[in-house]
C-alpha atoms as a PDB file:
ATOM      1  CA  UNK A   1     118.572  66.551  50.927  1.00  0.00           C
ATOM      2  CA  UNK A   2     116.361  69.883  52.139  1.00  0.00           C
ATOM      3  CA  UNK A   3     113.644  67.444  53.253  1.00  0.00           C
ATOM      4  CA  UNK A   4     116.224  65.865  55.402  1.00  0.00           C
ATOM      5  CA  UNK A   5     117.744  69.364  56.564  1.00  0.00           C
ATOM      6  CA  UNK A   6     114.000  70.560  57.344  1.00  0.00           C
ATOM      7  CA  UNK A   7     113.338  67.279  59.506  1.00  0.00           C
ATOM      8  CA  UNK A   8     116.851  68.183  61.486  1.00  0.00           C
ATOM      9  CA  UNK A   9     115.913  71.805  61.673  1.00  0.00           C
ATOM     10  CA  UNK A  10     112.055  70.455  63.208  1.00  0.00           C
ATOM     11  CA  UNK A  11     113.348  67.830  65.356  1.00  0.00           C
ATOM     12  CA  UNK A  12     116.575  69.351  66.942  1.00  0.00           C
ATOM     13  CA  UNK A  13     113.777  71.617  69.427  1.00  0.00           C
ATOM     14  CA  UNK A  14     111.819  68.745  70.534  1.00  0.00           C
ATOM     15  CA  UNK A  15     115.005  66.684  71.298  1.00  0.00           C
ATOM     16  CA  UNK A  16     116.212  69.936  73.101  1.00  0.00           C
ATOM     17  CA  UNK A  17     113.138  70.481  74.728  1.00  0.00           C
ATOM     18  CA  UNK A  18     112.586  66.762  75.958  1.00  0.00           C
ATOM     19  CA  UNK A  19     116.024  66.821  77.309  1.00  0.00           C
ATOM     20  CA  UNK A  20     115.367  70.304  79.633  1.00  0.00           C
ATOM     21  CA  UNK A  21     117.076  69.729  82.685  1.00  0.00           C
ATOM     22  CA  UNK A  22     115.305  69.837  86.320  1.00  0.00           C
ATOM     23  CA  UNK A  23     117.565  73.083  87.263  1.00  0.00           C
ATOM     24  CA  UNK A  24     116.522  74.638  83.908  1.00  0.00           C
ATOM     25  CA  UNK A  25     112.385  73.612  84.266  1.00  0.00           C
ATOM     26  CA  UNK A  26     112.822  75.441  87.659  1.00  0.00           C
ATOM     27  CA  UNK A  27     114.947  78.142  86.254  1.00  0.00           C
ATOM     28  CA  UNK A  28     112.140  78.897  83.701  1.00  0.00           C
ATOM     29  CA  UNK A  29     109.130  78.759  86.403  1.00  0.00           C
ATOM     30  CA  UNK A  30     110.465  80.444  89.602  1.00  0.00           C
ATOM     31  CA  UNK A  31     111.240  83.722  90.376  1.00  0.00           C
ATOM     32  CA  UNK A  32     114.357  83.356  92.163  1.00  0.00           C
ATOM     33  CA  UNK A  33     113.739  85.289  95.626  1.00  0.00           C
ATOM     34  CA  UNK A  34     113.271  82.440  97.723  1.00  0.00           C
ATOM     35  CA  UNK A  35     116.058  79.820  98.035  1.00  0.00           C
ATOM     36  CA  UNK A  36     116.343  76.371  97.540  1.00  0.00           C
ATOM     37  CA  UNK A  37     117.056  73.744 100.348  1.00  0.00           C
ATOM     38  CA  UNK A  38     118.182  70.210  99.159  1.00  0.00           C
ATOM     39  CA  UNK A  39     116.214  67.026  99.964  1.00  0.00           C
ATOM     40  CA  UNK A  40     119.717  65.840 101.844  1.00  0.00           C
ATOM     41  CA  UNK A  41     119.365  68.854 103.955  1.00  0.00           C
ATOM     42  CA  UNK A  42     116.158  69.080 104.934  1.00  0.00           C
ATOM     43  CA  UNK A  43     117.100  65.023 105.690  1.00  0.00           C
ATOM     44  CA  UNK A  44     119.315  65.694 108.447  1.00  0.00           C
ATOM     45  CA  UNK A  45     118.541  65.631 111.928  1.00  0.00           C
ATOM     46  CA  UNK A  46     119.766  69.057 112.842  1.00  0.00           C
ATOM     47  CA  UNK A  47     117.325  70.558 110.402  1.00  0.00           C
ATOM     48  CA  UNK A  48     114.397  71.616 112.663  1.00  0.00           C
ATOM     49  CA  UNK A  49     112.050  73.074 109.856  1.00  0.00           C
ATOM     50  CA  UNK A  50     108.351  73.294 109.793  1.00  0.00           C
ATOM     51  CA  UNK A  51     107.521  71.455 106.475  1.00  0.00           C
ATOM     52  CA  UNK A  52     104.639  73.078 104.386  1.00  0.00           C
ATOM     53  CA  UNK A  53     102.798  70.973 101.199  1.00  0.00           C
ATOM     54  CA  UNK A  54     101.658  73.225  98.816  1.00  0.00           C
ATOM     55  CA  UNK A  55      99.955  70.701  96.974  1.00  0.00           C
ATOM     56  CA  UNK A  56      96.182  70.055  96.732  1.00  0.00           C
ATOM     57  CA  UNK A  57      94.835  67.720  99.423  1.00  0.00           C
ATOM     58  CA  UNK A  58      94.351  65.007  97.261  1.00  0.00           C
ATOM     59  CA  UNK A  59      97.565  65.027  96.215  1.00  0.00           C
ATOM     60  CA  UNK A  60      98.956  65.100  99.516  1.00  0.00           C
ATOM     61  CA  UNK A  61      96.616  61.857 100.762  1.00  0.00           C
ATOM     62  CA  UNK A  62      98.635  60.094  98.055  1.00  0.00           C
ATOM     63  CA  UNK A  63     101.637  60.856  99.914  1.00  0.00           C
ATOM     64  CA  UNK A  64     103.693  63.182 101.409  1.00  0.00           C
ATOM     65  CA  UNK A  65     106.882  63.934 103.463  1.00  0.00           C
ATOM     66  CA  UNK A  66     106.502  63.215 107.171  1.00  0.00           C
ATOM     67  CA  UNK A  67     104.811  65.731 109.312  1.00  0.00           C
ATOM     68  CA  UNK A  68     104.032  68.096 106.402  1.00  0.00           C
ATOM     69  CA  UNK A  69     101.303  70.254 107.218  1.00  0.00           C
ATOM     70  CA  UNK A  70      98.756  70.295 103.986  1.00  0.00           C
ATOM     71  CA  UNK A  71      98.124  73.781 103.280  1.00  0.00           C
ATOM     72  CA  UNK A  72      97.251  73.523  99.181  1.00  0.00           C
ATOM     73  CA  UNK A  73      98.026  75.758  96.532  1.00  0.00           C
ATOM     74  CA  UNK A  74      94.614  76.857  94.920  1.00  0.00           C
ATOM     75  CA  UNK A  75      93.165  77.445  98.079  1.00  0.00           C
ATOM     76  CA  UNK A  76      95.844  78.918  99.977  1.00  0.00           C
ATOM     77  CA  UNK A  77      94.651  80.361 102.811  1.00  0.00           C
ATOM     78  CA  UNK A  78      97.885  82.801 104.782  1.00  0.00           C
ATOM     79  CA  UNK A  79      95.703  83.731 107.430  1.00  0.00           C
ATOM     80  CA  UNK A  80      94.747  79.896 108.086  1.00  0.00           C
ATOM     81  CA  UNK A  81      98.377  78.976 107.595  1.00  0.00           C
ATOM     82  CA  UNK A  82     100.035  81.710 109.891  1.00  0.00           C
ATOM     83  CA  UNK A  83      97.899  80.129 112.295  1.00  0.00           C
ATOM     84  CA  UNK A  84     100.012  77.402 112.566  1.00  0.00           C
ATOM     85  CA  UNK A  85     103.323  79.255 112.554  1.00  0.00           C
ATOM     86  CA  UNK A  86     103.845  80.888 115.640  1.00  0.00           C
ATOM     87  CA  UNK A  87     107.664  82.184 114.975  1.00  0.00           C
ATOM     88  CA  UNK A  88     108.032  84.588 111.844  1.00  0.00           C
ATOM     89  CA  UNK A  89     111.720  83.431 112.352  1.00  0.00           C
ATOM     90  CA  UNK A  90     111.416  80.010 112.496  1.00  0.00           C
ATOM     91  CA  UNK A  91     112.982  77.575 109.266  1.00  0.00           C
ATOM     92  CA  UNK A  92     110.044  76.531 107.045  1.00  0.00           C
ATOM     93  CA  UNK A  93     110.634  74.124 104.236  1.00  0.00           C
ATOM     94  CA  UNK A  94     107.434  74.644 101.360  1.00  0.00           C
ATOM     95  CA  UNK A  95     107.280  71.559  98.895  1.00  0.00           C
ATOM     96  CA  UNK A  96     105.010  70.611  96.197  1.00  0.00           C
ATOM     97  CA  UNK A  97     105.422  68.066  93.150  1.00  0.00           C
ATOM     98  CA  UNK A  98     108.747  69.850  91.726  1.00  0.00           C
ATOM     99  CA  UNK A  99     109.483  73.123  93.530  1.00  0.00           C
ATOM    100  CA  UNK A 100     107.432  75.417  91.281  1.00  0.00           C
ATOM    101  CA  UNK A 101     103.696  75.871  93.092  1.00  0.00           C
ATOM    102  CA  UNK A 102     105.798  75.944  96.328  1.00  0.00           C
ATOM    103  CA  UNK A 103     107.815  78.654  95.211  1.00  0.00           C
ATOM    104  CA  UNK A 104     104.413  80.560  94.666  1.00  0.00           C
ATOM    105  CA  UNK A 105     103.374  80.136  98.636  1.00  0.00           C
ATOM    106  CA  UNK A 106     106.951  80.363  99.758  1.00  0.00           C
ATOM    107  CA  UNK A 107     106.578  84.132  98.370  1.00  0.00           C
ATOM    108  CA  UNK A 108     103.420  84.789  99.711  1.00  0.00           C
ATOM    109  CA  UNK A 109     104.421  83.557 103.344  1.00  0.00           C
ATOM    110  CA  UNK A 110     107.659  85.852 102.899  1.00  0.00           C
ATOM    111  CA  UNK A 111     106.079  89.020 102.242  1.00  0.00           C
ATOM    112  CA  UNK A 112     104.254  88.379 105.177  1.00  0.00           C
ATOM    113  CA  UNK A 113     107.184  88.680 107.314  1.00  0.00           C
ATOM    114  CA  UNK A 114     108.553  85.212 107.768  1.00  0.00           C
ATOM    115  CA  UNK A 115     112.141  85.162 107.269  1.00  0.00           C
ATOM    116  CA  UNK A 116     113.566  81.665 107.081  1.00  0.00           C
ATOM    117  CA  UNK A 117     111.581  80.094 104.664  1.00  0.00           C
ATOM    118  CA  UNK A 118     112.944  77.665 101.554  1.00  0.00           C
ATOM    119  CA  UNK A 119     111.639  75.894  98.614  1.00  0.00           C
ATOM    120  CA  UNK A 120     112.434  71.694  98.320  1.00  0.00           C
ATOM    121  CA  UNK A 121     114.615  72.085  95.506  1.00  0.00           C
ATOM    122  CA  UNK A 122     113.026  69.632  92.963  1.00  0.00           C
ATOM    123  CA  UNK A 123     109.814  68.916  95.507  1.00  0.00           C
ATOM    124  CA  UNK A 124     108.444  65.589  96.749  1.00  0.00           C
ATOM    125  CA  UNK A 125     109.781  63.571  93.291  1.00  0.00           C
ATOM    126  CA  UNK A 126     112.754  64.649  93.991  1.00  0.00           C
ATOM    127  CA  UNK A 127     112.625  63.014  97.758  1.00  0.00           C
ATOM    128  CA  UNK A 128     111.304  60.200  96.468  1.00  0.00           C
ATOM    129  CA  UNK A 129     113.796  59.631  93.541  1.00  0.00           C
ATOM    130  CA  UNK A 130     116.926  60.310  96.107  1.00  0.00           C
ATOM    131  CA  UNK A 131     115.204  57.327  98.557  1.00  0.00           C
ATOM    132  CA  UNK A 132     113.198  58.789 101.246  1.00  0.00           C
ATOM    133  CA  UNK A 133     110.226  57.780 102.555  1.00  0.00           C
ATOM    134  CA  UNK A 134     106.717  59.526 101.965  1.00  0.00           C
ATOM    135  CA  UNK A 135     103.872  58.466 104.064  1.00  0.00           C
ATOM    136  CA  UNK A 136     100.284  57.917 102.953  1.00  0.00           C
ATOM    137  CA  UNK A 137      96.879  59.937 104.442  1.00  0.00           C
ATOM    138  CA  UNK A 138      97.493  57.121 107.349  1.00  0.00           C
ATOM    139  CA  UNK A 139     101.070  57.939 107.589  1.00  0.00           C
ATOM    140  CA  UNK A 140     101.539  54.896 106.489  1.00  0.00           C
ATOM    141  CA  UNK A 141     105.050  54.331 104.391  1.00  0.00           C
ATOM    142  CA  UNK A 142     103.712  53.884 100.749  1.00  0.00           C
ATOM    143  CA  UNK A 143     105.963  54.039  97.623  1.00  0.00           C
ATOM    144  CA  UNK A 144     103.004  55.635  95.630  1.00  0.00           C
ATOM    145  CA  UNK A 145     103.360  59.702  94.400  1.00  0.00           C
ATOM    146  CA  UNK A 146     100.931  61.790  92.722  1.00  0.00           C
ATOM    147  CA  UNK A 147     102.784  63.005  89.539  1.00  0.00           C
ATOM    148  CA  UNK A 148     100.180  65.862  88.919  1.00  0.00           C
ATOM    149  CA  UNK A 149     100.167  65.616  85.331  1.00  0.00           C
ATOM    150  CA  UNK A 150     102.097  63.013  82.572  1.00  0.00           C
ATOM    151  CA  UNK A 151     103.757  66.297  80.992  1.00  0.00           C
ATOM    152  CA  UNK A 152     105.727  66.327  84.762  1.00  0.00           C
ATOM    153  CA  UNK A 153     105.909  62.236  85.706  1.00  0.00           C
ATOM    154  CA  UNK A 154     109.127  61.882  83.690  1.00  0.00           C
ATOM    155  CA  UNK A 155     110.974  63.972  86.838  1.00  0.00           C
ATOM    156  CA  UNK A 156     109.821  60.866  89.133  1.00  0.00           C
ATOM    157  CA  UNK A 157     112.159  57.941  88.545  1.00  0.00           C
ATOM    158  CA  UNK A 158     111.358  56.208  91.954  1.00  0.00           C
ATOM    159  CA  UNK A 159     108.229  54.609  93.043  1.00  0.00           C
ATOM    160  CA  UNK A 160     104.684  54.254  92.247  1.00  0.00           C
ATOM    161  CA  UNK A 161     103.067  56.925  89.597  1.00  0.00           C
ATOM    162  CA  UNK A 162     100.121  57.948  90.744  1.00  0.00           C
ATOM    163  CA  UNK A 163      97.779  60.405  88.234  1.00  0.00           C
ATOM    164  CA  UNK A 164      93.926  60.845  90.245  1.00  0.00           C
END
């Protein structure tokens, strides 16, 4: 009987863990001053954002969301990227797999003075999964995603896993 009771007592934190909620993941990883925008939103034709991928450039020649402008994540470059933006006012949208890199550049570009600027609330799995279309390095429609690592692919339930 304690055997058994130390198994529960081992086992009841993995189950928890494996069980951790998208919300809670991003909870746990962001830092909360930059707000979220919905895939649905950014979706709708009145929704005139500039869309930022903070992923690495391989990632984003797997796919990515149409007309996202690569701008990467280890080599970040604000100076390169405010090039580009040309209104501080002016909606941005900053993706990357799940919403937590993105977060990271979505900071840096608002302490630089731009003022309208959201995080993809669950990133480019989370477009996928809800049925839009990502585009391939010759924006061509492609069902494949880059899941950055196997501890994150569980969060992509739609399309093509994609891990190099």
């Amino acid at each position: 009987m304690k055997q058994l009771f130390l198994t529960i007592l081992i086992l009841i934190p993995c189950i928890s863990f494996s069980q951790e909620s998208l919300s809670e993941l991003l909870k746990s990883h962001n830092n909360h001053h930059i707000p979220y925008i919905s895939v649905e939103e950014l979706a709708m034709p009145k929704t005139q954002a500039i869309i930022l991928d903070a992923r690495e450039f391989e990632e984003y020649q797997v796919s990515h969301i149409k007309d996202a402008i690569p701008v990467g994540y280890n080599e970040f470059n604000l100076q390169q990227t405010a090039s580009q933006l040309n209104n501080k006012q002016q909606q941005i949208v900053v993706y990357c797999t799940l919403g937590i890199r993105s977060d990271k550049i979505a900071e840096k570009l608002k302490k630089s003075g731009y003022t309208n600027v959201y995080n993809l609330y669950g990133g480019i799995f989370e477009w996928k999964n809800k049925g839009f279309d990502v585009y391939d390095f010759y924006e061509t429609k492609t069902e494949k995603i880059h899941v950055f690592s196997p501890q994150w692919d569980k969060w992509l339930t739609s399309g093509q896993k994609v891990y190099n």
